[in-house]
C-alpha atoms as a PDB file:
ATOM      1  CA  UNK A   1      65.609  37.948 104.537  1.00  0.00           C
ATOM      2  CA  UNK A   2      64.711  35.303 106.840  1.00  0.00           C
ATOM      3  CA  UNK A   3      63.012  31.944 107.074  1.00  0.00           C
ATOM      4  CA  UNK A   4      60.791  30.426 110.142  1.00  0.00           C
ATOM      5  CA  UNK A   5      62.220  28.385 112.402  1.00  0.00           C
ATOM      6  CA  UNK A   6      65.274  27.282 114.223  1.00  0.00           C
ATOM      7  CA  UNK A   7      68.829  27.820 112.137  1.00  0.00           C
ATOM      8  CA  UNK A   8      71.746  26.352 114.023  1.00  0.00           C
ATOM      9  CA  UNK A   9      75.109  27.672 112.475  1.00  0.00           C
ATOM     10  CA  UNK A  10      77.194  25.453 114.893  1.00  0.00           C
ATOM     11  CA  UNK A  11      80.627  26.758 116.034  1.00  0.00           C
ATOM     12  CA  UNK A  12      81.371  29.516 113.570  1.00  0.00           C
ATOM     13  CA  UNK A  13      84.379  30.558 112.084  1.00  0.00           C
ATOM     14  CA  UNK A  14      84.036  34.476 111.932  1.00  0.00           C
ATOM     15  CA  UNK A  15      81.527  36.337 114.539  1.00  0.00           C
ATOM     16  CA  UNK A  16      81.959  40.280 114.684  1.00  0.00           C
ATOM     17  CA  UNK A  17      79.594  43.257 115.753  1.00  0.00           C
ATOM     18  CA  UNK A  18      79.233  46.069 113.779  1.00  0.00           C
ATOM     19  CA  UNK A  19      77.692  49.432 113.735  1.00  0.00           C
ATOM     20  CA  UNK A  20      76.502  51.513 110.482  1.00  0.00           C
ATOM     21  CA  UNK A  21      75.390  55.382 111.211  1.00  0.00           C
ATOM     22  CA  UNK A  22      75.986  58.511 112.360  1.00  0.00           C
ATOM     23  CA  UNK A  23      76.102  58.915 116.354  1.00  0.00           C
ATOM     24  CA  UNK A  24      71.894  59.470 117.301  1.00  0.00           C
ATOM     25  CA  UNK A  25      71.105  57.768 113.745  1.00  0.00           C
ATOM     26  CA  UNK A  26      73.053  54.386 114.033  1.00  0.00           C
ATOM     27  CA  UNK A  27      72.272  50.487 113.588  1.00  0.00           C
ATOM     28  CA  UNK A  28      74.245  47.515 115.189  1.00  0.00           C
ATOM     29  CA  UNK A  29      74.666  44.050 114.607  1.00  0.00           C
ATOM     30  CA  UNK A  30      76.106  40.607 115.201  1.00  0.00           C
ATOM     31  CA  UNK A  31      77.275  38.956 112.547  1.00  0.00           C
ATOM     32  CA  UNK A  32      78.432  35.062 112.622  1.00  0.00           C
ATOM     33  CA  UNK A  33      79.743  32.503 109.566  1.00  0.00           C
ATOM     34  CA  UNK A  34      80.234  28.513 109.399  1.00  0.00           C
ATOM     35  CA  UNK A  35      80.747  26.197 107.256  1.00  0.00           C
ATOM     36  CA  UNK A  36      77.277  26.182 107.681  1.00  0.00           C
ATOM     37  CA  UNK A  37      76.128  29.550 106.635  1.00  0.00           C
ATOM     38  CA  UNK A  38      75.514  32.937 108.041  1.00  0.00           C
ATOM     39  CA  UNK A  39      73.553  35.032 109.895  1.00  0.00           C
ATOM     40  CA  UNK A  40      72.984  38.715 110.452  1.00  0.00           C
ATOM     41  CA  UNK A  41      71.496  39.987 113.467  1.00  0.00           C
ATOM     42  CA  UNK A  42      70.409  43.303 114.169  1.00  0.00           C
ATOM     43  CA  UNK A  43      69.729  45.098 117.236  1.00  0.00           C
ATOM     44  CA  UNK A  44      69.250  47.863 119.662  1.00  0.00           C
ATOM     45  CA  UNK A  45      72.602  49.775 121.281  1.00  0.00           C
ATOM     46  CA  UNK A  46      71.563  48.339 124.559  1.00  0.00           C
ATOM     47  CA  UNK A  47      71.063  44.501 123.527  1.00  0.00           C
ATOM     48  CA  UNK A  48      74.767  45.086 122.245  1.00  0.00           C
ATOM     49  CA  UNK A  49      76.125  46.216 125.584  1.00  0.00           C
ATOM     50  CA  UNK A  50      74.397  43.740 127.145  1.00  0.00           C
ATOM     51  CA  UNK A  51      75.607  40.840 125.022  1.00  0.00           C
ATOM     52  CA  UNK A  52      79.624  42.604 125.585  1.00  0.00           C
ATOM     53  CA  UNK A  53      78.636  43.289 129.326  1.00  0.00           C
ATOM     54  CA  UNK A  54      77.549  39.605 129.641  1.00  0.00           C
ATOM     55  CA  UNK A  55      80.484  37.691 127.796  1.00  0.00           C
ATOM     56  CA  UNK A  56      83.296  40.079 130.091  1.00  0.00           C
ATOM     57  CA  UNK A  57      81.779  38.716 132.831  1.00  0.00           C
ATOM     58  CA  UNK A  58      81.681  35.421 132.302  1.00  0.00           C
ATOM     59  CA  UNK A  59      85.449  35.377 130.758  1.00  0.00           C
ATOM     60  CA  UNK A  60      86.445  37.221 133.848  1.00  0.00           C
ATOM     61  CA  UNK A  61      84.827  34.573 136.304  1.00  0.00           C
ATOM     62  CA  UNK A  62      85.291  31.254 134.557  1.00  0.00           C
ATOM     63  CA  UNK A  63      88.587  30.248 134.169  1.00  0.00           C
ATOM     64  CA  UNK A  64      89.662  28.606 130.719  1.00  0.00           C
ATOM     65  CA  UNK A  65      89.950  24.939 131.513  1.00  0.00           C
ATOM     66  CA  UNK A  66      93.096  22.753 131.283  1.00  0.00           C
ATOM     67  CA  UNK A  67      91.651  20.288 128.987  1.00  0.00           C
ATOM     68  CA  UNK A  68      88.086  21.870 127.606  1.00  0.00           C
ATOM     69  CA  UNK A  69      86.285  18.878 126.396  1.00  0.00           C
ATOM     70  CA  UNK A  70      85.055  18.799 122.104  1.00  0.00           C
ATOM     71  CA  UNK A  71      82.072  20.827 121.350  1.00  0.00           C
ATOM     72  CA  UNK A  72      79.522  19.640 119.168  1.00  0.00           C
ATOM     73  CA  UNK A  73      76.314  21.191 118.019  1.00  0.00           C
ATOM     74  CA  UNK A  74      73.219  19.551 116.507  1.00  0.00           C
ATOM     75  CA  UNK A  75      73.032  20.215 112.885  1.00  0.00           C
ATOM     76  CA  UNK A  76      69.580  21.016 112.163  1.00  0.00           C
ATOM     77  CA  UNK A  77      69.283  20.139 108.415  1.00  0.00           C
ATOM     78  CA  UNK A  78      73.378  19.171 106.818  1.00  0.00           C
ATOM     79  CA  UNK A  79      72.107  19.884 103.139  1.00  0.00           C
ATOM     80  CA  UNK A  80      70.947  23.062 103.576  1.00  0.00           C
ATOM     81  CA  UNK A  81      73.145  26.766 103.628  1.00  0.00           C
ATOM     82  CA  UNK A  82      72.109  28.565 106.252  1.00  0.00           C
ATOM     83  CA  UNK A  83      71.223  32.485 105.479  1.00  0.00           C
ATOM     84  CA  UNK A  84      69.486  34.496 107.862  1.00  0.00           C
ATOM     85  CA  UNK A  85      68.644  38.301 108.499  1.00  0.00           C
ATOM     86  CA  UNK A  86      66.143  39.858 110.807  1.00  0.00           C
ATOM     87  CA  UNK A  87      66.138  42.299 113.948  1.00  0.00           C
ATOM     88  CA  UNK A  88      65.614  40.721 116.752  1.00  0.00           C
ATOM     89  CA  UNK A  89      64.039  40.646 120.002  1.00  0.00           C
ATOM     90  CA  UNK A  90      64.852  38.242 122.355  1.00  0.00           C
ATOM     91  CA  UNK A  91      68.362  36.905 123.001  1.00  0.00           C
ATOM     92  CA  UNK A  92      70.200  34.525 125.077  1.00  0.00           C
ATOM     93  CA  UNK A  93      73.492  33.790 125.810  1.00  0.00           C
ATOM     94  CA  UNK A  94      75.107  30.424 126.982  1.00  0.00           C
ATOM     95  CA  UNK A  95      78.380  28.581 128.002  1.00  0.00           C
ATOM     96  CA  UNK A  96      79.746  25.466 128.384  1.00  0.00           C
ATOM     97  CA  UNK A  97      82.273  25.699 130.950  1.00  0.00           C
ATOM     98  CA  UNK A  98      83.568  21.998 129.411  1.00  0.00           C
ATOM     99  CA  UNK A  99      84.064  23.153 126.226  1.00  0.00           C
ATOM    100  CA  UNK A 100      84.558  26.927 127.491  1.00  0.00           C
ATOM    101  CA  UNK A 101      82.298  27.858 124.325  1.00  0.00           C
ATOM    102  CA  UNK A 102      79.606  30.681 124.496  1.00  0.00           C
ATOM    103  CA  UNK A 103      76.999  30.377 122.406  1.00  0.00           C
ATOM    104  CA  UNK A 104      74.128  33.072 121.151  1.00  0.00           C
ATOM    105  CA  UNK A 105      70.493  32.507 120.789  1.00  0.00           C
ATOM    106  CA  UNK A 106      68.643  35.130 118.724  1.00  0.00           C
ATOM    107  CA  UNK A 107      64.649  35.468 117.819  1.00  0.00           C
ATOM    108  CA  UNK A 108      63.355  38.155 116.012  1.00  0.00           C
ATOM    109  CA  UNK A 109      60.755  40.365 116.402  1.00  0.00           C
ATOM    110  CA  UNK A 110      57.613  38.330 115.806  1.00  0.00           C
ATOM    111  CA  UNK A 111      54.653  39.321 117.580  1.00  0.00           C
ATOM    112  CA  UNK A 112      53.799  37.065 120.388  1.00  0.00           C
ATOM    113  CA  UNK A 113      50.738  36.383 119.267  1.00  0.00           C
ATOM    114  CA  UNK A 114      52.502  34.678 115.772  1.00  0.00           C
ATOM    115  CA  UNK A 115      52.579  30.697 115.807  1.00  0.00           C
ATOM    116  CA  UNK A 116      56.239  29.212 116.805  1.00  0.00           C
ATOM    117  CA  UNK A 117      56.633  27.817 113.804  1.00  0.00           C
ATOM    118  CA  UNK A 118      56.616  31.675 112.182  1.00  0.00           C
ATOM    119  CA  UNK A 119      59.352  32.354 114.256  1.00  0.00           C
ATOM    120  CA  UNK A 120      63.027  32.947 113.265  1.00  0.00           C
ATOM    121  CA  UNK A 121      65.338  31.275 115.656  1.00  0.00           C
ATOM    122  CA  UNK A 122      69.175  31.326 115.115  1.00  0.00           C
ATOM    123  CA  UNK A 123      72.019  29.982 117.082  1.00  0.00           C
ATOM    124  CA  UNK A 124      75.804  30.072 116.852  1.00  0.00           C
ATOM    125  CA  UNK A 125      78.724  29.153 119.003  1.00  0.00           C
ATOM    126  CA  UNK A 126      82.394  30.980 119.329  1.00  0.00           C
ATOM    127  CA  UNK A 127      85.272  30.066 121.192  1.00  0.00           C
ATOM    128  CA  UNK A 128      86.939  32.209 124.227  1.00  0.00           C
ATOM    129  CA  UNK A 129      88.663  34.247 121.710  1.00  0.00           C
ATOM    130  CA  UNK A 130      86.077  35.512 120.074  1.00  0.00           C
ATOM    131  CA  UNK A 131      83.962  36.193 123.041  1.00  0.00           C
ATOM    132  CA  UNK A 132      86.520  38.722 123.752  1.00  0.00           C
ATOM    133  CA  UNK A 133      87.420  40.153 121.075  1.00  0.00           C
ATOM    134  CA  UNK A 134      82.938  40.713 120.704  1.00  0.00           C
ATOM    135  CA  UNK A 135      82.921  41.662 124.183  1.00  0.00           C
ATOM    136  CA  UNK A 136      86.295  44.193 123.218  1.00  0.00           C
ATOM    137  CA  UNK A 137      84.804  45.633 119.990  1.00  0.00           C
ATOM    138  CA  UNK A 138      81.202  46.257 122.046  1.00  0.00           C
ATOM    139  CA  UNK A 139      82.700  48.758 124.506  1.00  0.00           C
ATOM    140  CA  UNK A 140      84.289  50.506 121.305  1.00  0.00           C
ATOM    141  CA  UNK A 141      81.025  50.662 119.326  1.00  0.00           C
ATOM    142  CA  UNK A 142      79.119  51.870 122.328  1.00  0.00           C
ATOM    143  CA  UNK A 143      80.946  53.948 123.830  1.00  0.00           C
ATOM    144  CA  UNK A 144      81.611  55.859 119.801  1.00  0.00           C
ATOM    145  CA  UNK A 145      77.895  56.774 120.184  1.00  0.00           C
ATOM    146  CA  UNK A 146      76.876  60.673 121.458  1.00  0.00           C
ATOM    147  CA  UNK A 147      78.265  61.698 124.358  1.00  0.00           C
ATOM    148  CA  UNK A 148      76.113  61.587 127.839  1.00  0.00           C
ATOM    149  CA  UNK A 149      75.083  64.419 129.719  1.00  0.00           C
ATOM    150  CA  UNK A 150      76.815  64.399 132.687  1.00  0.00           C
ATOM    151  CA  UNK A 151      74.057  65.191 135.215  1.00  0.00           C
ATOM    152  CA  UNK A 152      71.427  63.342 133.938  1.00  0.00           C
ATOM    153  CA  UNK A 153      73.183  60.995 131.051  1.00  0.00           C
ATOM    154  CA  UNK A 154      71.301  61.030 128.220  1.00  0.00           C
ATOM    155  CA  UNK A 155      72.065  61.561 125.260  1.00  0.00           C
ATOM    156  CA  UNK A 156      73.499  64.962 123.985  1.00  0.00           C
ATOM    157  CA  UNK A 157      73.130  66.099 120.138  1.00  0.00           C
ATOM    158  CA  UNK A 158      75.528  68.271 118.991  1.00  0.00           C
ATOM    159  CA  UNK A 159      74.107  71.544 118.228  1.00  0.00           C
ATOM    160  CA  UNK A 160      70.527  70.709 119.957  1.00  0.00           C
ATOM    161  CA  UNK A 161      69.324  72.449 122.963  1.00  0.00           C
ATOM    162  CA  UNK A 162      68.896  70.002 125.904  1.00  0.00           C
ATOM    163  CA  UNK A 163      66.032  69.711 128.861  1.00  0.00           C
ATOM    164  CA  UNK A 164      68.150  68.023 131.573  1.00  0.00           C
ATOM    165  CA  UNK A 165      65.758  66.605 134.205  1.00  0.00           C
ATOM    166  CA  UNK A 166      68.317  67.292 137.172  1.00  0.00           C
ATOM    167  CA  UNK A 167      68.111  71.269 137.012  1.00  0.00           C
ATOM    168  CA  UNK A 168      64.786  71.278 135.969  1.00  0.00           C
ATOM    169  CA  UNK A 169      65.317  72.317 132.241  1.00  0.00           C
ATOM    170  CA  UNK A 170      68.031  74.851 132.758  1.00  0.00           C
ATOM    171  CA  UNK A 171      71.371  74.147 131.048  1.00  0.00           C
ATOM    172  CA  UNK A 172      74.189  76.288 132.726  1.00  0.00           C
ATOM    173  CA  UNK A 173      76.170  75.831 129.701  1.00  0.00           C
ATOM    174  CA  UNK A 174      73.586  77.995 127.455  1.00  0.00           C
ATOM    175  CA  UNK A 175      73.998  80.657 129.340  1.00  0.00           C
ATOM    176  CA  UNK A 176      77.618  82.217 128.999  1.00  0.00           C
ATOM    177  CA  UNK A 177      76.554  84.497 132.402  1.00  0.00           C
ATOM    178  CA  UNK A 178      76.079  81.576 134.433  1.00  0.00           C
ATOM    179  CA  UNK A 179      73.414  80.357 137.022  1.00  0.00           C
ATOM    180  CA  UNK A 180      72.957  84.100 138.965  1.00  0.00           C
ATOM    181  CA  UNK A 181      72.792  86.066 135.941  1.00  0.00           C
ATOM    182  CA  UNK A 182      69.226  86.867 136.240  1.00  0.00           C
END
């Protein structure tokens, strides 16, 4: 459920990421609330990490400063409640070392060939905090998924044969004789 355009939800008062699924068959998401309204944002595993990945860095190389200066965001239409939902594709991340507030930029998955007025856009800001705490709960929901292979990383299923790439195929742990039982 999601209308065209841009959707700016200003600095929000809850932002959390979530995952729904079984390990192999799960979904994740961002989701943010103001007094403006909310948004849902769903995405891969690896735009996830990326978004946690980014924020640690940037809390771990910009210092909080002494006297951050006020945010304020444009408020794209004040009447309106703000309720968006859509999986998206390209995402951004920003922050304003003044304020020391990051702020997320999300598009969904329109073709490219759709007008940009088709689009949805959405935008939210979050304090220091928050950006850790997302960055915190990130690591947790990735790192919950299947377990890597530990040769060639991907993904193992529990109770599924696996082709690892780095011994051609064979998986030493099939194989109760070992490698030289031929």
């Amino acid at each position: 459920m999601s209308e065209a355009g841009l959707h700016d939800l200003g600095f929000v008062s809850t932002v959390q990421c979530e995952t729904f699924g079984e390990p192999g068959n799960r979904t994740f998401n961002i989701t943010a609330k103001s007094n403006r309204g909310e948004a849902t944002v769903w995405m891969e595993k690896e735009q996830l990490y990326q978004v946690g990945l980014s924020l640690r860095q940037v809390i771990v190389t910009r210092e909080t400063p002494p006297d951050p200066a006020p945010f304020d965001s444009e408020q794209t239409n004040p009447n309106e409640y703000i309720y968006v939902e859509f999986k998206t594709g390209d995402m951004a991340l920003e922050h304003d070392p003044a304020a020391d507030v990051f702020t997320l930029s999300a598009q969904d998955m329109t073709g490219d060939d759709a007008p940009s007025d088709a689009i949805t856009h959405v935008r939210f800001s979050f304090s220091r905090e928050q950006a850790n705490e997302i960055s915190k709960r990130s690591a947790e929901i990735v790192a919950a998924g299947r377990k890597p292979c530990p040769l060639c990383t991907a993904p193992l299923t529990p109770g599924v044969s696996h082709f690892c790439v780095k011994v051609n195929g064979y998986n030493p742990t099939e194989n109760p004789m070992g490698r030289g039982a031929d």
